[in-house]
C-alpha atoms as a PDB file:
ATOM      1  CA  UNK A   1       0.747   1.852 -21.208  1.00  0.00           C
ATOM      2  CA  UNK A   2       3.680   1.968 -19.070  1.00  0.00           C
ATOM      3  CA  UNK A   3       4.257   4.497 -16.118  1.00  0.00           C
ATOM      4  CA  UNK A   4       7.485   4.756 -13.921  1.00  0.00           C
ATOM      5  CA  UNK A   5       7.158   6.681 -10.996  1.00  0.00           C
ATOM      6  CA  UNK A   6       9.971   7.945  -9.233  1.00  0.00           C
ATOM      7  CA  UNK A   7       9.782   7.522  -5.395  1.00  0.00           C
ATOM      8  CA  UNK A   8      12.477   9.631  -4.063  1.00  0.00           C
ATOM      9  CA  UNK A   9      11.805   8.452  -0.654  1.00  0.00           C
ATOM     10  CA  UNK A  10      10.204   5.545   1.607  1.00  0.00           C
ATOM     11  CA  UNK A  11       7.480   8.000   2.631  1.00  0.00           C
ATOM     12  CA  UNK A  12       6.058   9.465  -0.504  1.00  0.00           C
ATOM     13  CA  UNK A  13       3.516   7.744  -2.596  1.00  0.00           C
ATOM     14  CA  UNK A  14       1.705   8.446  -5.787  1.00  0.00           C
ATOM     15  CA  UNK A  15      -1.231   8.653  -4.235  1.00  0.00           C
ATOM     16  CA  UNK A  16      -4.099  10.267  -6.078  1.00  0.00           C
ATOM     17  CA  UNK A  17      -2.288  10.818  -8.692  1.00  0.00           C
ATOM     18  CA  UNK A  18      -1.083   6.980  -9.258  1.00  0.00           C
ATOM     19  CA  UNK A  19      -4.276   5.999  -8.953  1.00  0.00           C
ATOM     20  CA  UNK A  20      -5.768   8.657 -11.417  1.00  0.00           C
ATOM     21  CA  UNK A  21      -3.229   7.175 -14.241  1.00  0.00           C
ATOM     22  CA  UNK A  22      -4.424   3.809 -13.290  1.00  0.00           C
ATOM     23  CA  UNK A  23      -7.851   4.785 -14.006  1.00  0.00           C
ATOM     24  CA  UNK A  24      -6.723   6.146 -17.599  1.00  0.00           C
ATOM     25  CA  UNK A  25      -5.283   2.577 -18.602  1.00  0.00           C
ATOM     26  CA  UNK A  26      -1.699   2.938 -17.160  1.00  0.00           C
ATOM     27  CA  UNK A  27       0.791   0.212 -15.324  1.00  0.00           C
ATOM     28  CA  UNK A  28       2.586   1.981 -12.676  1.00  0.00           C
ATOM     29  CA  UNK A  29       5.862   0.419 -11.844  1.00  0.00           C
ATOM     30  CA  UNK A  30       7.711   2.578  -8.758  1.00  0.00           C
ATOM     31  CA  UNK A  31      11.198   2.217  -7.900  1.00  0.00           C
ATOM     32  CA  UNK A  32      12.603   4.059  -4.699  1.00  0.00           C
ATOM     33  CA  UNK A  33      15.839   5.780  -4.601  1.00  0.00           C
ATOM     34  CA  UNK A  34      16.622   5.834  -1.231  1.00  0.00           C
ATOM     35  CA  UNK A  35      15.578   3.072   1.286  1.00  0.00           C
ATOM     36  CA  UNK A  36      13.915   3.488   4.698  1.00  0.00           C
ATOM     37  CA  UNK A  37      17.496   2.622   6.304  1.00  0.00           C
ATOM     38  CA  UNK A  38      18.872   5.297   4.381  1.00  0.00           C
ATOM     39  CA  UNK A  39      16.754   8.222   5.221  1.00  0.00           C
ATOM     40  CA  UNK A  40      18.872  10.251   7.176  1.00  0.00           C
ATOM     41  CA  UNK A  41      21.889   9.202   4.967  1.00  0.00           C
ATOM     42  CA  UNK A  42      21.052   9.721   1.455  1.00  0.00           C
ATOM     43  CA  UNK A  43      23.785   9.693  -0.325  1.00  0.00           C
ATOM     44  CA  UNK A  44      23.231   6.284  -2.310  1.00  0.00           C
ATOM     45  CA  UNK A  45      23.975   4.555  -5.537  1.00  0.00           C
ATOM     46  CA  UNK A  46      20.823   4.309  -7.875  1.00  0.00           C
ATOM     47  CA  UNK A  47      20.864   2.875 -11.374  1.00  0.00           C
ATOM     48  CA  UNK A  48      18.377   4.286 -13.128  1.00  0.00           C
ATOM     49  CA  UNK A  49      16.582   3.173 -16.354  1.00  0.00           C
ATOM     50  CA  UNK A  50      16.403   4.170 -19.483  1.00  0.00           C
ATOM     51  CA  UNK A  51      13.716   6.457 -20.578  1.00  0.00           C
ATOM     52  CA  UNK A  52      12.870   4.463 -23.431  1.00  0.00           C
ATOM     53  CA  UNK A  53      11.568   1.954 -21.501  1.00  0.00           C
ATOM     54  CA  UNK A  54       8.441   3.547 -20.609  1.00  0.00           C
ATOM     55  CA  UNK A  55       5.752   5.930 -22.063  1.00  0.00           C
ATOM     56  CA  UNK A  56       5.140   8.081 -18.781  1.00  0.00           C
ATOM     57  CA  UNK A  57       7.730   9.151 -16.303  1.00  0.00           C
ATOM     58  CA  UNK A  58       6.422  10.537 -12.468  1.00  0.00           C
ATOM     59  CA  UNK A  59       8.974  12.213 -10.379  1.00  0.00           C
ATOM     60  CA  UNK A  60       7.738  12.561  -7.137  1.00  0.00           C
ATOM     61  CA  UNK A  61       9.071  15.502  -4.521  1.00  0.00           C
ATOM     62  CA  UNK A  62      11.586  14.528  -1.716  1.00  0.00           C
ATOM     63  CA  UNK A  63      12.396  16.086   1.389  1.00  0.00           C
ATOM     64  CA  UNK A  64      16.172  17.170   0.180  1.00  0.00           C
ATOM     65  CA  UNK A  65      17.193  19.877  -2.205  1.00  0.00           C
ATOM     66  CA  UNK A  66      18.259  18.646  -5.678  1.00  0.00           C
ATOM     67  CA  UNK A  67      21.085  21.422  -5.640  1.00  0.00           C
ATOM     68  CA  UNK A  68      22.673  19.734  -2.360  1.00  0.00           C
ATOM     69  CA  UNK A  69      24.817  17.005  -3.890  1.00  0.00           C
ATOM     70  CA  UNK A  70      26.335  16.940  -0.615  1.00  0.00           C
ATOM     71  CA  UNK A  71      23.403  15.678   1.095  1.00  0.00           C
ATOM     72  CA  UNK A  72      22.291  13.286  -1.728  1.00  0.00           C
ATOM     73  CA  UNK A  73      24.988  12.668  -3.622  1.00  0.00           C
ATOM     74  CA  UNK A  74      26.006  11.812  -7.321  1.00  0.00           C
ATOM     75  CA  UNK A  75      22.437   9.778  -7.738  1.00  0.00           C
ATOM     76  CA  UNK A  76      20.557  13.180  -9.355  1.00  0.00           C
ATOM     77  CA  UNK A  77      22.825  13.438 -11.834  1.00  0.00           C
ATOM     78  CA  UNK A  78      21.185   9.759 -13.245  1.00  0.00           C
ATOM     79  CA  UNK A  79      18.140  11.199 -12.902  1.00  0.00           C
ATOM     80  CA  UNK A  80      18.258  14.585 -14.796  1.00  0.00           C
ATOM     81  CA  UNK A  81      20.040  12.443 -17.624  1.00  0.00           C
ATOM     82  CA  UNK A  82      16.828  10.455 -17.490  1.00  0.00           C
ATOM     83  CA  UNK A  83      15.106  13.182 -18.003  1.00  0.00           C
ATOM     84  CA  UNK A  84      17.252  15.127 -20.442  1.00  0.00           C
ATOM     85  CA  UNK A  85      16.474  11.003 -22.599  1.00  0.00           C
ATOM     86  CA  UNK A  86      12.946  11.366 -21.936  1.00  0.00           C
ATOM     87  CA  UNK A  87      12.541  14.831 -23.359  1.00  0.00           C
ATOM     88  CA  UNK A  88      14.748  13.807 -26.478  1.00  0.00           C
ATOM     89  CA  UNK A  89      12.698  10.642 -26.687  1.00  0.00           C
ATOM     90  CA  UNK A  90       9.502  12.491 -26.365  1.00  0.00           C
ATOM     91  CA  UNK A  91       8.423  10.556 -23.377  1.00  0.00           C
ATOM     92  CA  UNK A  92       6.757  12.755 -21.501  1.00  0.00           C
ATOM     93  CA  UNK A  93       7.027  13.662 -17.456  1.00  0.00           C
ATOM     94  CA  UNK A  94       5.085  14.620 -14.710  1.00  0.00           C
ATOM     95  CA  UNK A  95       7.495  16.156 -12.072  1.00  0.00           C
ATOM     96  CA  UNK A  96       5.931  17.092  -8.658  1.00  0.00           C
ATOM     97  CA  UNK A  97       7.738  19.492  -6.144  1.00  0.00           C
ATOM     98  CA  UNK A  98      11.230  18.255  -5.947  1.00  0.00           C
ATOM     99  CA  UNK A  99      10.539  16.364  -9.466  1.00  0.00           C
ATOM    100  CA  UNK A 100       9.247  19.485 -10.576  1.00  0.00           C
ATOM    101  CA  UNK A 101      12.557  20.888  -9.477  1.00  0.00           C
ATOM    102  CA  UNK A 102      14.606  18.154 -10.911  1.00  0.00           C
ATOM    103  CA  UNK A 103      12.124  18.539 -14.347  1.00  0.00           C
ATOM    104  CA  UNK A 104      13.045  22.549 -14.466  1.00  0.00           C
ATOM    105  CA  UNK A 105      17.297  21.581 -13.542  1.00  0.00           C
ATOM    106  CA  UNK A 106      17.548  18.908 -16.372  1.00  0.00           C
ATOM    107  CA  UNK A 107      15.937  20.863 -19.152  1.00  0.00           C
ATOM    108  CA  UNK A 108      18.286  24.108 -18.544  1.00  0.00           C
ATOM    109  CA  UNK A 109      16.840  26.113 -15.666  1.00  0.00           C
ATOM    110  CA  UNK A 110      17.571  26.261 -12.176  1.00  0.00           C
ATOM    111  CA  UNK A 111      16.362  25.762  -8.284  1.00  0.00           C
ATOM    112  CA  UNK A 112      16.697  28.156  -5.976  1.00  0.00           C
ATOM    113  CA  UNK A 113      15.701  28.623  -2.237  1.00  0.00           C
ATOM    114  CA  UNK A 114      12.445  29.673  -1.618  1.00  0.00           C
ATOM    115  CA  UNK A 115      11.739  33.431  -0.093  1.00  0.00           C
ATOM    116  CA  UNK A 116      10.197  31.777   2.248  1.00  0.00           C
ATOM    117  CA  UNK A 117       9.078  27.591   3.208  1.00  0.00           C
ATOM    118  CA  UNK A 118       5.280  26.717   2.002  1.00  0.00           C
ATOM    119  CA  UNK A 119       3.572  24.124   4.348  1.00  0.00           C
ATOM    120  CA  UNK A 120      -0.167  23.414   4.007  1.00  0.00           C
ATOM    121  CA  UNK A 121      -2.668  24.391   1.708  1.00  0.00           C
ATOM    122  CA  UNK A 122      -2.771  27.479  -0.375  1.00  0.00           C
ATOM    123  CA  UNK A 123      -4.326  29.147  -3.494  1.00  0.00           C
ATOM    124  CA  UNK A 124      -2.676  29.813  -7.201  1.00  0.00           C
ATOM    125  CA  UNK A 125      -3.063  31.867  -9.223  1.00  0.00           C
ATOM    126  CA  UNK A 126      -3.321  29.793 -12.870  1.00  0.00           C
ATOM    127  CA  UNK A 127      -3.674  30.891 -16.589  1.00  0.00           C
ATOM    128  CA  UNK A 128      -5.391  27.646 -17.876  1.00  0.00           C
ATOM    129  CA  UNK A 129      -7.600  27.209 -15.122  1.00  0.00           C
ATOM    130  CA  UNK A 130      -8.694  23.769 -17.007  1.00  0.00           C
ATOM    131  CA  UNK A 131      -5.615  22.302 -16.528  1.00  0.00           C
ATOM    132  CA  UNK A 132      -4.125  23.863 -13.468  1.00  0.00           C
ATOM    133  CA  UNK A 133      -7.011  25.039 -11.003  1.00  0.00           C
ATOM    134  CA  UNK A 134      -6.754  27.939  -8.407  1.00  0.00           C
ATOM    135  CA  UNK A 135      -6.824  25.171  -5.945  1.00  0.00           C
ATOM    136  CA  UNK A 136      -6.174  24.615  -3.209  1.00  0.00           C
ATOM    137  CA  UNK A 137      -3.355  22.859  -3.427  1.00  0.00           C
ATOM    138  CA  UNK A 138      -1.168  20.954  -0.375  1.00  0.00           C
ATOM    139  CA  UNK A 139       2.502  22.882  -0.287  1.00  0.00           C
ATOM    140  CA  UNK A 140       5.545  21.406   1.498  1.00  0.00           C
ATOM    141  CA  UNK A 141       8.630  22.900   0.234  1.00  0.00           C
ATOM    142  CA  UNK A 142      11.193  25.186   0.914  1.00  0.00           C
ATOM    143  CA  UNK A 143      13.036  25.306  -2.644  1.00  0.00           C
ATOM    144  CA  UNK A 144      11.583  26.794  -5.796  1.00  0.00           C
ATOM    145  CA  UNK A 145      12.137  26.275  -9.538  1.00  0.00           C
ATOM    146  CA  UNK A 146      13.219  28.825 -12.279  1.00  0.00           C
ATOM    147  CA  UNK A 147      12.291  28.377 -15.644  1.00  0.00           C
ATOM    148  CA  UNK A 148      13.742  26.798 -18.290  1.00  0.00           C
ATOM    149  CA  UNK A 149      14.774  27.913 -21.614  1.00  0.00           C
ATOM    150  CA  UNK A 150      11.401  27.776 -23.865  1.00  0.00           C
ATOM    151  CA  UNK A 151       9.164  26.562 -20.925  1.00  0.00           C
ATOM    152  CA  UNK A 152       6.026  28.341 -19.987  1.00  0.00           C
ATOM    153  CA  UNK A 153       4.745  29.435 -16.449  1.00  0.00           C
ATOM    154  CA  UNK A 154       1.526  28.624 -16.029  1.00  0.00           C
ATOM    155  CA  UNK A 155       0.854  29.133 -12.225  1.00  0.00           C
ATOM    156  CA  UNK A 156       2.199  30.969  -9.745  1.00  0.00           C
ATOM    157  CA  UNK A 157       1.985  32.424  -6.224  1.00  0.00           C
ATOM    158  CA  UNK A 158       3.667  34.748  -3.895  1.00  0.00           C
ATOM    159  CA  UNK A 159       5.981  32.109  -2.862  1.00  0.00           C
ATOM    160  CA  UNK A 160       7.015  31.842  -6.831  1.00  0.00           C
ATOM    161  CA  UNK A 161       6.297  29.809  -9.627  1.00  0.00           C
ATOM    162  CA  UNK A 162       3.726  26.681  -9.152  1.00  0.00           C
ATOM    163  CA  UNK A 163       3.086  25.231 -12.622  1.00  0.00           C
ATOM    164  CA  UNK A 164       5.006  25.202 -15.979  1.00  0.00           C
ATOM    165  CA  UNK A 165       5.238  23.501 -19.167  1.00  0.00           C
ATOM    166  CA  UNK A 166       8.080  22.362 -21.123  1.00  0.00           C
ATOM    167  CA  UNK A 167       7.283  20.581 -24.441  1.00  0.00           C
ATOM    168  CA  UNK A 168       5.316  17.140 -23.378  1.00  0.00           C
ATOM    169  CA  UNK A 169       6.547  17.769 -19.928  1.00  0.00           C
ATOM    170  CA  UNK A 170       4.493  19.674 -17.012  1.00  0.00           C
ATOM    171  CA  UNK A 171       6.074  20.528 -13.693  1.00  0.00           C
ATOM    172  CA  UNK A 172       3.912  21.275 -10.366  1.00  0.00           C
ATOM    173  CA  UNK A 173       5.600  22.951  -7.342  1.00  0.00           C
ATOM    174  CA  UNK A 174       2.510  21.247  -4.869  1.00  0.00           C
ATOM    175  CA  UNK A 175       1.545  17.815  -4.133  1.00  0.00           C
ATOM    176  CA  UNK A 176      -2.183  16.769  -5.483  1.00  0.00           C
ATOM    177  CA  UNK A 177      -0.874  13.198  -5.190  1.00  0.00           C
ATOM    178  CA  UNK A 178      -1.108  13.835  -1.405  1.00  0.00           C
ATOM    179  CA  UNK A 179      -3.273  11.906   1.066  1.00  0.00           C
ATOM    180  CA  UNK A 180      -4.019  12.022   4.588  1.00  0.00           C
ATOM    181  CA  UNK A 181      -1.659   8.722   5.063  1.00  0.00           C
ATOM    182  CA  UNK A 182       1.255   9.781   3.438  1.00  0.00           C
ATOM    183  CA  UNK A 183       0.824  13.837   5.017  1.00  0.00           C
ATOM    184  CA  UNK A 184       1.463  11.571   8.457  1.00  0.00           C
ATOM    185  CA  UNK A 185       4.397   9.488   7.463  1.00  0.00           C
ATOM    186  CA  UNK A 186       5.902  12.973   6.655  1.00  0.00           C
ATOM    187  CA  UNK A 187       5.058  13.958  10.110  1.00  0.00           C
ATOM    188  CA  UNK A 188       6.576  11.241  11.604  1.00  0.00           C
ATOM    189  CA  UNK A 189       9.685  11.466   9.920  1.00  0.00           C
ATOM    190  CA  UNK A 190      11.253  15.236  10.112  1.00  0.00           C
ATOM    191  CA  UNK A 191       7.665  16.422   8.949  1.00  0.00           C
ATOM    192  CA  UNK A 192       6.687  17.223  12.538  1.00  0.00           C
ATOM    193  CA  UNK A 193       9.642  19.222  13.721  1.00  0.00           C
ATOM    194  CA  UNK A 194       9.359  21.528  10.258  1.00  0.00           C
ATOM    195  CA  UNK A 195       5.961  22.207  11.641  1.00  0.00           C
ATOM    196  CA  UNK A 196       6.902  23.031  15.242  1.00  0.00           C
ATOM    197  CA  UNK A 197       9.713  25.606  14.199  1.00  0.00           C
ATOM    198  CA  UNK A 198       7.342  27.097  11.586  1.00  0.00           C
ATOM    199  CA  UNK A 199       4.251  27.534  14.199  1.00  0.00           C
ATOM    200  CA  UNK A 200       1.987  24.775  12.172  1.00  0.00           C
ATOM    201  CA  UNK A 201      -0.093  22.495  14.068  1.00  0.00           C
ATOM    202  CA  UNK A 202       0.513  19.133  12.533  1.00  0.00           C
ATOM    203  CA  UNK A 203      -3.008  17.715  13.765  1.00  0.00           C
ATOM    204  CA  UNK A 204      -4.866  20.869  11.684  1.00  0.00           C
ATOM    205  CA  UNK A 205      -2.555  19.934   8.543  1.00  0.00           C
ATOM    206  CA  UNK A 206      -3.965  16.265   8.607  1.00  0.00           C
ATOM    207  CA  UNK A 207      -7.731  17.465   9.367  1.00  0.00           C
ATOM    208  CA  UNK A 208      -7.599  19.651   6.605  1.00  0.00           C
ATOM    209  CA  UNK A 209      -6.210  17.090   4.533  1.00  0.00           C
ATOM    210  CA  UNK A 210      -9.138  14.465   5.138  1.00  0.00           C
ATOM    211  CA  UNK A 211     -11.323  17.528   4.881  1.00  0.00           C
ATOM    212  CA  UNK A 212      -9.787  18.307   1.389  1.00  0.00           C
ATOM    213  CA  UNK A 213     -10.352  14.456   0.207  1.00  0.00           C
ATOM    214  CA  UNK A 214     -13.612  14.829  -2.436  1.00  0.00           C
ATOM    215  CA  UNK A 215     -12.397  18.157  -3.859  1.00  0.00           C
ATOM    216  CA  UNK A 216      -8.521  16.933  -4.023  1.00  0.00           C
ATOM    217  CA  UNK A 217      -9.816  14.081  -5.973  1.00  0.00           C
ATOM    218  CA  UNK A 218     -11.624  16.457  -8.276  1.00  0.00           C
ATOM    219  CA  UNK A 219      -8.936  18.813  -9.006  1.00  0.00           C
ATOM    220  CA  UNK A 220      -6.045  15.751  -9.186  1.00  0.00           C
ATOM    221  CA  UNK A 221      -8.359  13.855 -11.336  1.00  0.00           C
ATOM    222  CA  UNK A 222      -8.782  17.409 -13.651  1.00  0.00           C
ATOM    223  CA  UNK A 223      -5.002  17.966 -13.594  1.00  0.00           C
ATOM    224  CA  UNK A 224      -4.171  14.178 -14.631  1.00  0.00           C
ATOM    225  CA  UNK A 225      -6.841  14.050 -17.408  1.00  0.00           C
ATOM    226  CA  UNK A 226      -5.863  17.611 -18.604  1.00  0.00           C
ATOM    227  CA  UNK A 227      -2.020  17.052 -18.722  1.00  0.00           C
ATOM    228  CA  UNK A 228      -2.437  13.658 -20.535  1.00  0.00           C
ATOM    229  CA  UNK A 229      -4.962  14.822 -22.677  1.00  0.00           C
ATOM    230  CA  UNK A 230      -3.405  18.202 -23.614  1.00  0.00           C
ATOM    231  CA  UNK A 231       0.215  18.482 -22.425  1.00  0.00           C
ATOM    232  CA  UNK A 232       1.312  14.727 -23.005  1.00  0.00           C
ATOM    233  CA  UNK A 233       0.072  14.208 -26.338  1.00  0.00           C
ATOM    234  CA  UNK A 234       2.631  13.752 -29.311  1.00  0.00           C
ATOM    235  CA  UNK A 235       3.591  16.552 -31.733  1.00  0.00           C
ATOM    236  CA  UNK A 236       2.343  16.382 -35.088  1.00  0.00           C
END
C-alpha cells in the first residue's frame, strides 16, 4: 500500500505517525513543498501528483496560514485540487493542523484565525473516545478550521474544533506525529521566538515532550489504527 505524505516544510516529519502506517503495511513516499533555502520565502512552484497515484494521502501542518496566498503563494491551490481528486477518487486523507486546515478549505469549509494561538499540550474533549482520545495532545497553531459541508466534528476544545470527519477523510487540529526532535527543529527555526512572545519556556515544551513519549505512542498508534480501520475503509 502506497502512502504520500505531504511535508509542507524542511522541519516537519511524520514522525509517529509515519512510522505507525509503516507498521500497518504502508510505503511512505514524502515530498516537501518548500525547501530549507526557501523557508523564509515560501512562495514556490510545486507540482503536485495526482491523487490516483496513491491509496493514502498525509498532509502534514506548516508554520504559514493556508488563507495567506501572499505568503505562500499559488502552490495551495495544487494541493486542495489534490485533495478535492482524492475525495472524488475515494482515496482517503489524513490532514494534520495546517493539512487539517487545507483538508476542511478543499472540501467546502473554511480557516479562520484562532481566538487565541495553542502551543503545548492540552486536553479535548472527543465524542468517539476510541478513535480520538481526550489526550493530551501537542498544539502549535494559531489558525483554526470550520467545517465543511456534510463533515462531522468530532473533537473540540475551547480554542475550537480539534477533530472532524469528512467521508474517508479525518482532519486533526494537533500534532500526534510529533517528537521531541522535530518539537526542536521548530524551536530553532521561528519556533523559539513564538514561545518567548507567548511566555512559554521552550526547554519545558521539549521535557514534556520526551516525558509524553510511551503514552504519545499509545494514543498515535490508537488514532492511526482507528482512522484506517474505521474512517478509511471503502463504502459499500
Amino acid at each position: 500500500m502506497r502512502a504520500l505524505v505531504l511535508r509542507h516544510d524542511h522541519a516537519s516529519q511524520p514522525g509517529l505517525v509515519g512510522d505507525r502506517l509503516i507498521e500497518r503495511g504502508y510505503d511512505l513516499t514524502t515530498l516537501t513543498v518548500v525547501p530549507e533555502e526557501r523557508f523564509h520565502s515560501p512562495d514556490v512552484t510545486f507540482a503536485f501528483p495526482s491523487a490516483a497515484e496513491w491509496d493514502l494521502v498525509v498532509s502534514l501542518g506548516a508554520p504559514w496560514s493556508v488563507y495567506d496566498e501572499e505568503t505562500i503563494g499559488t502552490w495551495i491551490a495544487g494541493e486542495l485540487a489534490l485533495l478535492r481528486e482524492a475525495r472524488d477518487l475515494g482515496v482517503p486523507v489524513l490532514g494534520i493542523c495546517f493539512g487539517a486546515q487545507a483538508l476542511a478549505t478543499a472540501f467546502g469549509g473554511s480557516v479562520e484565525p484562532a481566538p487565541f494561538p495553542e502551543l503545548g499540550w492540552t486536553d479535548v474533549q472527543s465524542d468517539i473516545p476510541d478513535l480520538v482520545s481526550s489526550g493530551p495532545w501537542f498544539q502549535w497553531h494559531y489558525d483554526r478550521c470550520v467545517l465543511p459541508p456534510g463533515a462531522v466534528e468530532i473533537a473540540r476544545n475551547v480554542a475550537g474544533l480539534q477533530a472532524f470527519v469528512a467521508g474517508r477523510s479525518l482532519g486533526v487540529q494537533f500534532h500526534p506525529e510529533i517528537t521531541a526532535p522535530v518539537l526542536r527543529a521548530w524551536l530553532d527555526l521561528d519556533g523559539g521566538t513564538l514561545c518567548a512572545r507567548l511566555g512559554i519556556d521552550p526547554d519545558e515544551l521539549v521535557s514534556r515532550t520526551l516525558a509524553e513519549r510511551p503514552q504519545a505512542l499509545a494514543r498515535t498508534a490508537e488514532l492511526v489504527d482507528a482512522f484506517l480501520d474505521r474512517i478509511a475503509l471503502p463504502v459499500g
